[in-house]
PDB file of N, CA and C in Angstrom:
ATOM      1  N   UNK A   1     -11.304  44.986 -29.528  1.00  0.00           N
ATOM      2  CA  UNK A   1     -10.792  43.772 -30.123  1.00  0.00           C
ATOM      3  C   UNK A   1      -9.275  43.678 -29.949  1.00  0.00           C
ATOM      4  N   UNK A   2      -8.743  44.901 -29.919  1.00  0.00           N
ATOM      5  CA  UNK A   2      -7.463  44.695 -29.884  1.00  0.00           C
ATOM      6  C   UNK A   2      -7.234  44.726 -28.543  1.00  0.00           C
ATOM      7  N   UNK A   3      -7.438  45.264 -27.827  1.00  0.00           N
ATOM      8  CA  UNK A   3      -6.929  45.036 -26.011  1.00  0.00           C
ATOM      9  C   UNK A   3      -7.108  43.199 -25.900  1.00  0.00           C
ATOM     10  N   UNK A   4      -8.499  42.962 -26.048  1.00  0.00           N
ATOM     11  CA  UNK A   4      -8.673  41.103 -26.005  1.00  0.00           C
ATOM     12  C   UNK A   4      -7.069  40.436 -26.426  1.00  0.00           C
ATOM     13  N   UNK A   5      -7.221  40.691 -27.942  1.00  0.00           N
ATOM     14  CA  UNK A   5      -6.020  40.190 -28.539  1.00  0.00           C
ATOM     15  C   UNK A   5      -4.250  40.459 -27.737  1.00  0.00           C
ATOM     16  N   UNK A   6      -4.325  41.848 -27.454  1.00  0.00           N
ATOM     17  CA  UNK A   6      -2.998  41.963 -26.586  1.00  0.00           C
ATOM     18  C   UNK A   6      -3.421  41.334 -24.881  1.00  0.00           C
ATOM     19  N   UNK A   7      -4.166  41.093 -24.545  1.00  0.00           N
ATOM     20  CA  UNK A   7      -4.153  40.638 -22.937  1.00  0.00           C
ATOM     21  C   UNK A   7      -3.930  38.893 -23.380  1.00  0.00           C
ATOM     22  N   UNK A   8      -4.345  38.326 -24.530  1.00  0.00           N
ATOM     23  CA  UNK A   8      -4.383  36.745 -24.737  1.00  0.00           C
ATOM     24  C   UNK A   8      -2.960  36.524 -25.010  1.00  0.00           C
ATOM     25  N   UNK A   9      -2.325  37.756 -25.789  1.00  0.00           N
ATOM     26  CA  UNK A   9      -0.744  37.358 -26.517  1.00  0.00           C
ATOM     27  C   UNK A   9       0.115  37.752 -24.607  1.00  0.00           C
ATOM     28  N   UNK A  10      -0.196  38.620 -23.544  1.00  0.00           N
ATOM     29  CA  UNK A  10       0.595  38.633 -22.425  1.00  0.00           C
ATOM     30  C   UNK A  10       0.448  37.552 -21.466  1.00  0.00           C
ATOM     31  N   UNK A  11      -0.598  37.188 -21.628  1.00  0.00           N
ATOM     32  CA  UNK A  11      -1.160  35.995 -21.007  1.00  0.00           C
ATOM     33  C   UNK A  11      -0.412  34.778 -21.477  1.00  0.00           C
ATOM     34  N   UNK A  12      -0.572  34.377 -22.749  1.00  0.00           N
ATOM     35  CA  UNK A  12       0.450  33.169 -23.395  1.00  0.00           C
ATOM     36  C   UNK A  12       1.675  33.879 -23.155  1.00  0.00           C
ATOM     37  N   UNK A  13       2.179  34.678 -22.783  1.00  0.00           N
ATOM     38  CA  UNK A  13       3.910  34.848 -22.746  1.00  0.00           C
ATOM     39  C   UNK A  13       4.118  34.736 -21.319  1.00  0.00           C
ATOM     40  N   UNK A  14       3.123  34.980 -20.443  1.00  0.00           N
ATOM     41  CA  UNK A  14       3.628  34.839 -18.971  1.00  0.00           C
ATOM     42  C   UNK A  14       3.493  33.091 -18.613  1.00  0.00           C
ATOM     43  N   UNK A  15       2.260  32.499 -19.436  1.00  0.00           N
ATOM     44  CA  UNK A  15       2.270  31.228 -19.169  1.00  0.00           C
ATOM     45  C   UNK A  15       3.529  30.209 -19.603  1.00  0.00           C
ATOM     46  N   UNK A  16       3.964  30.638 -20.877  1.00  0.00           N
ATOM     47  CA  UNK A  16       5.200  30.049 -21.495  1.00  0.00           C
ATOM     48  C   UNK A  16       6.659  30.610 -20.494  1.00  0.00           C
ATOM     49  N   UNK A  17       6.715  31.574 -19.686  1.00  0.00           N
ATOM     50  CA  UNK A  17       8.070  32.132 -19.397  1.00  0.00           C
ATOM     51  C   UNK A  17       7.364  30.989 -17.598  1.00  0.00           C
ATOM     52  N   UNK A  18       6.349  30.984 -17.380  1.00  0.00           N
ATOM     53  CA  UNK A  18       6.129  30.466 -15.912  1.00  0.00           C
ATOM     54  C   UNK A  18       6.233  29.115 -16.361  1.00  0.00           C
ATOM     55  N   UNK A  19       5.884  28.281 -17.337  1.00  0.00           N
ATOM     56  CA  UNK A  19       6.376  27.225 -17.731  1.00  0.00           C
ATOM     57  C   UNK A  19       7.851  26.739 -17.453  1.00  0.00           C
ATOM     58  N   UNK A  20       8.723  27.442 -17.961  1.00  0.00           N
ATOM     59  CA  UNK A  20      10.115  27.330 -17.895  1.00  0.00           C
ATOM     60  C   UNK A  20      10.403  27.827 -16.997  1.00  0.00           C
ATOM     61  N   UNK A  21       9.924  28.389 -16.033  1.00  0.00           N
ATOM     62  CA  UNK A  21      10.872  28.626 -14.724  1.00  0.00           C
ATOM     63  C   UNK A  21      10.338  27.479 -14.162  1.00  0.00           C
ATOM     64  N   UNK A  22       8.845  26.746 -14.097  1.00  0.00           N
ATOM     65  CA  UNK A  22       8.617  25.804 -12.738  1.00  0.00           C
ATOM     66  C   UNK A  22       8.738  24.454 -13.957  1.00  0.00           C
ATOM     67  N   UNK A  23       9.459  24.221 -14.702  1.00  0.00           N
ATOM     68  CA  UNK A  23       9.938  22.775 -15.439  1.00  0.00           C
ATOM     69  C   UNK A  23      11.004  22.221 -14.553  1.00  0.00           C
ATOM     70  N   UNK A  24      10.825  21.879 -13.250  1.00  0.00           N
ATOM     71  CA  UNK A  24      11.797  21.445 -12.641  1.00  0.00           C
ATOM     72  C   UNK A  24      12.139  19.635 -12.077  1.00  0.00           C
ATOM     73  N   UNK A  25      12.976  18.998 -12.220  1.00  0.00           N
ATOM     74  CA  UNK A  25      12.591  17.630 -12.298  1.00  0.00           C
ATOM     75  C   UNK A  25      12.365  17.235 -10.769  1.00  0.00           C
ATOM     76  N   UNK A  26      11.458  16.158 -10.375  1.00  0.00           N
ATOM     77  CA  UNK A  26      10.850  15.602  -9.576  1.00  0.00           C
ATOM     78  C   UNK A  26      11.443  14.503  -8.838  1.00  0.00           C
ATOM     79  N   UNK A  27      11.827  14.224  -7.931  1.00  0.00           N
ATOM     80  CA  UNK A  27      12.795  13.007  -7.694  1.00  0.00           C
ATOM     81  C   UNK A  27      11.579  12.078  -7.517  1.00  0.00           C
ATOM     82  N   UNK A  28      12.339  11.053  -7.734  1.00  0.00           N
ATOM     83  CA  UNK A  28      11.730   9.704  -7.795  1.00  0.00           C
ATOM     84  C   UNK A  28      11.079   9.841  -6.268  1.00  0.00           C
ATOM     85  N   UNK A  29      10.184   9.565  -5.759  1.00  0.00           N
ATOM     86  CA  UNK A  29       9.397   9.098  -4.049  1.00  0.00           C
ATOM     87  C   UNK A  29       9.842   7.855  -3.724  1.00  0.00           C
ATOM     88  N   UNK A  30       9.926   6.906  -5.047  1.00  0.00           N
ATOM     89  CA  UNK A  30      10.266   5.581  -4.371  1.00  0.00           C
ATOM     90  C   UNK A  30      11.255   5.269  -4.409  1.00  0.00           C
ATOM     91  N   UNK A  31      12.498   5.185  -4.543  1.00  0.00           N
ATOM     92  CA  UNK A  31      13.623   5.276  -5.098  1.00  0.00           C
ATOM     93  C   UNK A  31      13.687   4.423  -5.475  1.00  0.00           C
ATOM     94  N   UNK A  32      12.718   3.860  -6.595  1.00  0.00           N
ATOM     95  CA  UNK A  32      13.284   2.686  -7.339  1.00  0.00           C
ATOM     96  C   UNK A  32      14.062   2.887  -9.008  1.00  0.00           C
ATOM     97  N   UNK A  33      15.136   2.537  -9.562  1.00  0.00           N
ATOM     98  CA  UNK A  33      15.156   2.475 -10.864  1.00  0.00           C
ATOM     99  C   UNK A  33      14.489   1.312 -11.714  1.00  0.00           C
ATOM    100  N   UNK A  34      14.328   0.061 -11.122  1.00  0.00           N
ATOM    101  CA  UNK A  34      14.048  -0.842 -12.087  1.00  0.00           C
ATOM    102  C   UNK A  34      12.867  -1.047 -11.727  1.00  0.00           C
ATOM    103  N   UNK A  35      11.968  -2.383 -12.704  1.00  0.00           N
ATOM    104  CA  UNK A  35      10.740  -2.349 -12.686  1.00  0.00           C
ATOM    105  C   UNK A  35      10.428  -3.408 -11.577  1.00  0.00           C
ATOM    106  N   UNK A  36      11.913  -4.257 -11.089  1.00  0.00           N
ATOM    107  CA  UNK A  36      11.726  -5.438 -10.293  1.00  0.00           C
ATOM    108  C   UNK A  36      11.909  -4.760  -8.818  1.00  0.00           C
ATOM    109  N   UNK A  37      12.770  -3.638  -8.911  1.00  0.00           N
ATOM    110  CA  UNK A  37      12.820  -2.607  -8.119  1.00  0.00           C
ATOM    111  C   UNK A  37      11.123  -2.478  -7.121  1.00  0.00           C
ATOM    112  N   UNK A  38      10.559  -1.739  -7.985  1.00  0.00           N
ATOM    113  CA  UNK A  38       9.289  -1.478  -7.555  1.00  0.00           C
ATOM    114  C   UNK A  38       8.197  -2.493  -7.244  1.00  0.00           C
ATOM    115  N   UNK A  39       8.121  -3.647  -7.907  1.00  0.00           N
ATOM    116  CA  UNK A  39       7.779  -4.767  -7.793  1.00  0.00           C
ATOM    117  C   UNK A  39       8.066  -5.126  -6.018  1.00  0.00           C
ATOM    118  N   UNK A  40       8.931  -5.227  -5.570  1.00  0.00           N
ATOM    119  CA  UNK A  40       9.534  -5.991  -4.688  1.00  0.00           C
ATOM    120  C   UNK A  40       8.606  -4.884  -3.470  1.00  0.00           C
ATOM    121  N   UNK A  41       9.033  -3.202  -3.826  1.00  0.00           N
ATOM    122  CA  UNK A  41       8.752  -2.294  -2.713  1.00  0.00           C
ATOM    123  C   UNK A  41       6.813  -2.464  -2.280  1.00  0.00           C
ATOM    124  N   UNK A  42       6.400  -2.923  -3.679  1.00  0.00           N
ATOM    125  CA  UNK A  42       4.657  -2.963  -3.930  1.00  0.00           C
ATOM    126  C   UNK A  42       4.544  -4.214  -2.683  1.00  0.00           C
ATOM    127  N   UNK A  43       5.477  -5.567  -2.720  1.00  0.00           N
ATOM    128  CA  UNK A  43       5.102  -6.603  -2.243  1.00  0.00           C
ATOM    129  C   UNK A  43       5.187  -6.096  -1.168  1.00  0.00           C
ATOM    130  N   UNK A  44       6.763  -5.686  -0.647  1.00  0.00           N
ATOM    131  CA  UNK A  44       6.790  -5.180   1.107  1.00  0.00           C
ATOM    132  C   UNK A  44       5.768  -4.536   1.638  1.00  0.00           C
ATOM    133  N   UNK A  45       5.297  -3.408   0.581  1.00  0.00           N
ATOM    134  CA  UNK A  45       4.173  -2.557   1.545  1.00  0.00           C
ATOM    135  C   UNK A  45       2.808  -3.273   1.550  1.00  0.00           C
ATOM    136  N   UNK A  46       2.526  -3.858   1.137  1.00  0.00           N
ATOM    137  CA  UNK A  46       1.569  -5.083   0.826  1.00  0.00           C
ATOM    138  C   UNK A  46       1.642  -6.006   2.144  1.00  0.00           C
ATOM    139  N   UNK A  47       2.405  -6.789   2.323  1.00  0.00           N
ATOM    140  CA  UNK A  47       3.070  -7.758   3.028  1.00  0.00           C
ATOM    141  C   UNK A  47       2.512  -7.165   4.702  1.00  0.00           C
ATOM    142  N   UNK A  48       3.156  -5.860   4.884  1.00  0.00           N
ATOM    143  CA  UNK A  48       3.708  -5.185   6.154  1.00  0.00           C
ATOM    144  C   UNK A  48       1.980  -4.774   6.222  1.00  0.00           C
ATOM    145  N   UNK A  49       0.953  -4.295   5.435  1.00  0.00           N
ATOM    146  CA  UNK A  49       0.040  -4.049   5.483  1.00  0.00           C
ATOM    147  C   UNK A  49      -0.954  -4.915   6.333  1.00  0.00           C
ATOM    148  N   UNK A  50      -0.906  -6.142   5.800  1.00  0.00           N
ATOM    149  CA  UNK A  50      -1.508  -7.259   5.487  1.00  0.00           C
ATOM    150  C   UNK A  50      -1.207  -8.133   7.285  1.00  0.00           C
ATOM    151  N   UNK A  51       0.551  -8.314   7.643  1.00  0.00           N
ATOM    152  CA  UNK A  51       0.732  -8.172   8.543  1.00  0.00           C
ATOM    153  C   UNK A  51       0.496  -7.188   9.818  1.00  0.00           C
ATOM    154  N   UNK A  52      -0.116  -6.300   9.512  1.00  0.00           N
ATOM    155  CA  UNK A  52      -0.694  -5.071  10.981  1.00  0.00           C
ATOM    156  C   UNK A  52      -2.269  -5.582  10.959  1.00  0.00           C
ATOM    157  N   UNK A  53      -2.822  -6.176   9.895  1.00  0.00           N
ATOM    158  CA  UNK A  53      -4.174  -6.473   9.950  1.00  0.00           C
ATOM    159  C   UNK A  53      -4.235  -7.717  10.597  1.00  0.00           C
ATOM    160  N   UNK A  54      -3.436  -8.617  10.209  1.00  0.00           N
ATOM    161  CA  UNK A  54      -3.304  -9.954  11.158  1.00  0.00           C
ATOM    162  C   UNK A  54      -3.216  -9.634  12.847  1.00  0.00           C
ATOM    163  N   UNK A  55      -2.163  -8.683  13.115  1.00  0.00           N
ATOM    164  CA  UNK A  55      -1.988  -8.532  14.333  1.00  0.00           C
ATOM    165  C   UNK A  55      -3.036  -7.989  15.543  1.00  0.00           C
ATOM    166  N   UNK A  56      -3.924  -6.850  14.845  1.00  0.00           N
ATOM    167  CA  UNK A  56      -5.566  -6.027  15.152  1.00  0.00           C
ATOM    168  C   UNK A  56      -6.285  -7.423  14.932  1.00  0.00           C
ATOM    169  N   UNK A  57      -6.326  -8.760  14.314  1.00  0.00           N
ATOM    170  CA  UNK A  57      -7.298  -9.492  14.393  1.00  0.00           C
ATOM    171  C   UNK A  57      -7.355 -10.455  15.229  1.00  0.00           C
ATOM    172  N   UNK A  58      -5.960 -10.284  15.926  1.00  0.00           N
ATOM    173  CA  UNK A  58      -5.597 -11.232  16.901  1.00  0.00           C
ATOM    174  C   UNK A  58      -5.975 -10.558  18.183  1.00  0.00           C
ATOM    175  N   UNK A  59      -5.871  -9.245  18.076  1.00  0.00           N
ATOM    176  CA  UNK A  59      -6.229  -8.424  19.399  1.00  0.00           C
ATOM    177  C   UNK A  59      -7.647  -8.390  19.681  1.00  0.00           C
ATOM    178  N   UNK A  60      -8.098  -8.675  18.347  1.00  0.00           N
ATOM    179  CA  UNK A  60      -9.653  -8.372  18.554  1.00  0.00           C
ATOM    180  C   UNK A  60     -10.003  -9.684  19.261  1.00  0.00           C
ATOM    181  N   UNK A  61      -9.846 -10.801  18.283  1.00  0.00           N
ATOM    182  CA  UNK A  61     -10.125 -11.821  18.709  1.00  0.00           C
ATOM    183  C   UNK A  61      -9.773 -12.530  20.598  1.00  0.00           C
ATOM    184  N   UNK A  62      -8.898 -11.856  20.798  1.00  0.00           N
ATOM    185  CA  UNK A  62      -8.314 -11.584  22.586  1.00  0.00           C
ATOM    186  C   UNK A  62      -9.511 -11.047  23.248  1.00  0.00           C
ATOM    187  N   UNK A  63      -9.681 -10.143  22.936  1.00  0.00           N
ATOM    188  CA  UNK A  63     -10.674  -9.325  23.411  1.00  0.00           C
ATOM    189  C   UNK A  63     -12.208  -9.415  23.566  1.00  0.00           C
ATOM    190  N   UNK A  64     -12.770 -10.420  22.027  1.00  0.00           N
ATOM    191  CA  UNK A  64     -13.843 -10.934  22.459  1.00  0.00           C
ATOM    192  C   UNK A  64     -13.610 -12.035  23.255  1.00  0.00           C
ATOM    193  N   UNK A  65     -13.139 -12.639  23.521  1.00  0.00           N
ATOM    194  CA  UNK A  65     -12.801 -13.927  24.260  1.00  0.00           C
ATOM    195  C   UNK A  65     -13.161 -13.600  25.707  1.00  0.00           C
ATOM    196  N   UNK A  66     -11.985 -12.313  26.224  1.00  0.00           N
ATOM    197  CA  UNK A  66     -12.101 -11.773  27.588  1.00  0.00           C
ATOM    198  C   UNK A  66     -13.552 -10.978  27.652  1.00  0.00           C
ATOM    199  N   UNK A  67     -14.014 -10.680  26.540  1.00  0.00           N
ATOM    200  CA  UNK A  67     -15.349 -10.082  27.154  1.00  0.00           C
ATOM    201  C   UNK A  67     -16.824 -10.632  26.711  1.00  0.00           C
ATOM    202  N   UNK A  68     -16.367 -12.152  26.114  1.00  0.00           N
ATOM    203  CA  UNK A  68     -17.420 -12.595  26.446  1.00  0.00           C
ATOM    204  C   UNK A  68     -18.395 -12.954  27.709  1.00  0.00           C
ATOM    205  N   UNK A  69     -17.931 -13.115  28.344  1.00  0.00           N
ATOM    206  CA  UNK A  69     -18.962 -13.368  29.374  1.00  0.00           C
ATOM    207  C   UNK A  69     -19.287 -14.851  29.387  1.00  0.00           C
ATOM    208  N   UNK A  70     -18.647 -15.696  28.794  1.00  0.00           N
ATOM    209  CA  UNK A  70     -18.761 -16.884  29.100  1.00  0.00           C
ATOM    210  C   UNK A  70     -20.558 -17.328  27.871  1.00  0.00           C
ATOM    211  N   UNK A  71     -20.489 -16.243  27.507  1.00  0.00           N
ATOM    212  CA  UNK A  71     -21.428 -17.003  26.253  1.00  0.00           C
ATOM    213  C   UNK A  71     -21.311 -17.475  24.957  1.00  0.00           C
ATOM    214  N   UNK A  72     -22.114 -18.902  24.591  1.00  0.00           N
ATOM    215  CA  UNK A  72     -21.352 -19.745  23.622  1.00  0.00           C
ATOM    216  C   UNK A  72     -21.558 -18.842  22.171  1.00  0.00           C
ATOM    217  N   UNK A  73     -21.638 -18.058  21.828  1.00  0.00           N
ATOM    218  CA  UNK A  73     -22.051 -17.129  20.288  1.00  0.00           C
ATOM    219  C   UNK A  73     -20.985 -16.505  20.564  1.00  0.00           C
ATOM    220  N   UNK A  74     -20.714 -15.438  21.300  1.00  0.00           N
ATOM    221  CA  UNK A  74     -19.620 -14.921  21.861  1.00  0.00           C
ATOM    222  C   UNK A  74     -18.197 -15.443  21.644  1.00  0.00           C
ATOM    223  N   UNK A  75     -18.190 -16.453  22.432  1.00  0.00           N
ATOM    224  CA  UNK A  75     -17.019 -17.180  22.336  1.00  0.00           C
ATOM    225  C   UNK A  75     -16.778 -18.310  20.950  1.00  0.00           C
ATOM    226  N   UNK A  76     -17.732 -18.453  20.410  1.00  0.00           N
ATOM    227  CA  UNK A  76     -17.802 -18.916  18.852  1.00  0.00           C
ATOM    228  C   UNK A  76     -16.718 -17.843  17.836  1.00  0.00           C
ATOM    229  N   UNK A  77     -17.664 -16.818  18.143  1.00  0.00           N
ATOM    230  CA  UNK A  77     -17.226 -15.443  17.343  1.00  0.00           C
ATOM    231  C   UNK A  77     -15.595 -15.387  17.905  1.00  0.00           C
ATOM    232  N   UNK A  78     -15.621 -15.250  18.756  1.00  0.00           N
ATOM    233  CA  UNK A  78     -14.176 -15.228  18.531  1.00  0.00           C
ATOM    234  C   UNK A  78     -12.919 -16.049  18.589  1.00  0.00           C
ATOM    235  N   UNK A  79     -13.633 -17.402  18.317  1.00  0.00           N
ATOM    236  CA  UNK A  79     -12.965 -18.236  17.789  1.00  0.00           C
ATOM    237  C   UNK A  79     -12.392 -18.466  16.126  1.00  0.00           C
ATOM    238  N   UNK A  80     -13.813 -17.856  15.504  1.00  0.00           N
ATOM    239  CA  UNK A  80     -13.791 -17.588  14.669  1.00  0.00           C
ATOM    240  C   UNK A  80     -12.711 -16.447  13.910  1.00  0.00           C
ATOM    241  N   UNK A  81     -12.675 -15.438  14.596  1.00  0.00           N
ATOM    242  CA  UNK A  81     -11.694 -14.407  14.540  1.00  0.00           C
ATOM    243  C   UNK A  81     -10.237 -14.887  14.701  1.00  0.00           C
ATOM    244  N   UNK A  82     -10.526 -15.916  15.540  1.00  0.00           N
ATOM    245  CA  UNK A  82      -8.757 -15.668  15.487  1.00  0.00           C
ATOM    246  C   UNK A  82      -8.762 -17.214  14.889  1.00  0.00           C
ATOM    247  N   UNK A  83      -9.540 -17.756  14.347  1.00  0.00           N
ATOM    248  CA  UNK A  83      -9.245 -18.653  13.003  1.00  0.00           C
ATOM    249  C   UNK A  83      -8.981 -18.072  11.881  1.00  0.00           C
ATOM    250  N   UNK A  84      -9.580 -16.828  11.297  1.00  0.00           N
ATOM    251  CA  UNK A  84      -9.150 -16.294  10.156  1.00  0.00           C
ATOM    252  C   UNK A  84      -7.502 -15.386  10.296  1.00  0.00           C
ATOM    253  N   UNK A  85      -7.832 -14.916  11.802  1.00  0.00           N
ATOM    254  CA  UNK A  85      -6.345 -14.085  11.719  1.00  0.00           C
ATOM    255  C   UNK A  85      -5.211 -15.618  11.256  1.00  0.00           C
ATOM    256  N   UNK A  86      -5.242 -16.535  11.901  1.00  0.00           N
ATOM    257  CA  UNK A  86      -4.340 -17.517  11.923  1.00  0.00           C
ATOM    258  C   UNK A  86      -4.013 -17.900  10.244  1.00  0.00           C
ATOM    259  N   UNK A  87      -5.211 -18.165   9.625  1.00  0.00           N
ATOM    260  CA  UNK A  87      -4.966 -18.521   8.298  1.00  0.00           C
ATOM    261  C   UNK A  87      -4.457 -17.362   7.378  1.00  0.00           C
ATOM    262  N   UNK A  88      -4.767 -16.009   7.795  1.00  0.00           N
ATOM    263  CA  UNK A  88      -4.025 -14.736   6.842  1.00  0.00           C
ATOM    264  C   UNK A  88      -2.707 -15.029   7.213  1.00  0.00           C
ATOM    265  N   UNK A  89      -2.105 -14.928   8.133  1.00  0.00           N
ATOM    266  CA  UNK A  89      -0.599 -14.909   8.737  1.00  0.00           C
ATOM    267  C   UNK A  89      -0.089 -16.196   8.004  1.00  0.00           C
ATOM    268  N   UNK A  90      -0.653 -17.021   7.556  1.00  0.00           N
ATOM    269  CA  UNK A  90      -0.212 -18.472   7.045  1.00  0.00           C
ATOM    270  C   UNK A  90      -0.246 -18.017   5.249  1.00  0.00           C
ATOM    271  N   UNK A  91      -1.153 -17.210   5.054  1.00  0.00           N
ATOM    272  CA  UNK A  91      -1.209 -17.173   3.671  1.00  0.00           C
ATOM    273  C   UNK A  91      -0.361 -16.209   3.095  1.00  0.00           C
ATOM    274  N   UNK A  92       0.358 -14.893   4.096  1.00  0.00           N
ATOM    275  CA  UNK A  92       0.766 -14.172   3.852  1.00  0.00           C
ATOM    276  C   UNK A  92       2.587 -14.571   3.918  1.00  0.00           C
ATOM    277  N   UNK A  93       2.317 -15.491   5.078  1.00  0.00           N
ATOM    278  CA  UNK A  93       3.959 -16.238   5.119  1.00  0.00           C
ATOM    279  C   UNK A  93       4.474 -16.932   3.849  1.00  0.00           C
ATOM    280  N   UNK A  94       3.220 -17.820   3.212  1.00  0.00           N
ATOM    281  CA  UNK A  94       3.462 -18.600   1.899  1.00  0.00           C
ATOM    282  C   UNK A  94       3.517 -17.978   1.012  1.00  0.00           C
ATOM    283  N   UNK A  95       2.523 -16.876   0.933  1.00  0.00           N
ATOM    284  CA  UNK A  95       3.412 -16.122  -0.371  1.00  0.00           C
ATOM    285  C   UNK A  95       4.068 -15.596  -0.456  1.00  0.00           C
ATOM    286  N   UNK A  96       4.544 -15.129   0.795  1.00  0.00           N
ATOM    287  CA  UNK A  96       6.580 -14.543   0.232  1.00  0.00           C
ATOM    288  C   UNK A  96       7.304 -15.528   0.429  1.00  0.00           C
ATOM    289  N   UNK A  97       6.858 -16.812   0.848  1.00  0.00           N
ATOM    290  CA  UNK A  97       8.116 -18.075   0.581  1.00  0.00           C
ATOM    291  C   UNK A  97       8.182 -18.011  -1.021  1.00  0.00           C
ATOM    292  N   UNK A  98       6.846 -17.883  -1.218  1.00  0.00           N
ATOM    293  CA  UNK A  98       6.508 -17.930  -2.995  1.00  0.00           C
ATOM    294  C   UNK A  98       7.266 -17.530  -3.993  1.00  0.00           C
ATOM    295  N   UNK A  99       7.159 -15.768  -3.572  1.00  0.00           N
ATOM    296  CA  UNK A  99       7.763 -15.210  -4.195  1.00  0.00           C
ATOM    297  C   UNK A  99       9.178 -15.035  -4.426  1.00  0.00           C
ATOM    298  N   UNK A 100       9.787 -15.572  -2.898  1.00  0.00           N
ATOM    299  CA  UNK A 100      11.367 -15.603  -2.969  1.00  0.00           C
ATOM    300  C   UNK A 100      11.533 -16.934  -3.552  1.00  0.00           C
ATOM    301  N   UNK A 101      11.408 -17.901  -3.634  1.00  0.00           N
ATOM    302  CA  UNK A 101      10.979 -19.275  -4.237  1.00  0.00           C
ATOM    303  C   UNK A 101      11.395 -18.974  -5.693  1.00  0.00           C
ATOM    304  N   UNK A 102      10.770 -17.969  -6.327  1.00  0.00           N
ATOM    305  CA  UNK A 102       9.896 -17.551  -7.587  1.00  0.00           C
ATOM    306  C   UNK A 102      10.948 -16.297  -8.325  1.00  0.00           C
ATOM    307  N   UNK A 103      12.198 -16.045  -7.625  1.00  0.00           N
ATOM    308  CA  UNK A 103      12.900 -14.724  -7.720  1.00  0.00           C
ATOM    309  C   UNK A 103      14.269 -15.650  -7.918  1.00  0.00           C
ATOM    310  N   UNK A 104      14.614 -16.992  -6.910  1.00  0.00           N
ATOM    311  CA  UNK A 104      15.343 -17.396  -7.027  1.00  0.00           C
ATOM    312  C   UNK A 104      15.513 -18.338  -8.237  1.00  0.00           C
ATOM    313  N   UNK A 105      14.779 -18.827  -8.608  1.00  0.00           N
ATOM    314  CA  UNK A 105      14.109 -19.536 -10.407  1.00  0.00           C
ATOM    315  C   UNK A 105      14.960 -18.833 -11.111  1.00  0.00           C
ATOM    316  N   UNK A 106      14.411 -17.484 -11.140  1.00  0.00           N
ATOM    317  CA  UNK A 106      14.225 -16.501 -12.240  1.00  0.00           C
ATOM    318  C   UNK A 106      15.840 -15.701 -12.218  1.00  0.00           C
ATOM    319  N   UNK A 107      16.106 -15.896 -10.985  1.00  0.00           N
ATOM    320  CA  UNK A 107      17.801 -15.412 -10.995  1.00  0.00           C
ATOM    321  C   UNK A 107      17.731 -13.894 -10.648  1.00  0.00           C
ATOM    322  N   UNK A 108      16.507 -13.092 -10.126  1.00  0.00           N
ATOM    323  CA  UNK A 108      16.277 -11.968  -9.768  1.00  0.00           C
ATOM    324  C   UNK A 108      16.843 -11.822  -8.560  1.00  0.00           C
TER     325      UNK A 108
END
């Protein structure tokens, strides 16, 4: 009983002394301080995201085109494709007119 008891009391003293050596502070990853700060970095990576997917839908849509083969489903489809790429790139342009729109209001 007593060995238990002394291995639990060395155990809590190595955990409390390893505590305070690795309490070390963490730098920020994003370097933001404010909350509009981070806000803004969420939209960019958002934005830039959103924009690489537009760009792969335009390639795709290239691509079925050239390899259709001149058939009308085929060439539907990728008309289709690069109708939606066209309208993301439009929706993604308007909402950062939006938001800068929406920053300048607000005096941010």
């Amino acid at each position: 009983m007593k060995k238990i008891f002394l291995l639990l009391l060395i155990g809590i003293i190595f955990l409390g002394i390893a505590g305070s050596v690795f309490a070390v502070q963490v730098p920020n990853p994003l370097g933001t301080t404010t909350f509009s700060a981070l806000i803004q970095k969420i939209i960019d990576t958002v934005t830039t995201i959103i924009e690489s997917l537009v760009i792969i839908m335009v390639l795709y849509a290239g691509i079925l085109f050239v390899t259709s083969g001149g058939s009308p489903a085929q060439i539907d489809k990728a008309k289709h494709a690069l109708l939606y790429a066209i309208i993301g790139a439009a929706v993604i342009l308007a909402a950062k007119g939006i938001i800068e729109i929406i920053k300048s209001v607000l005096g941010v």
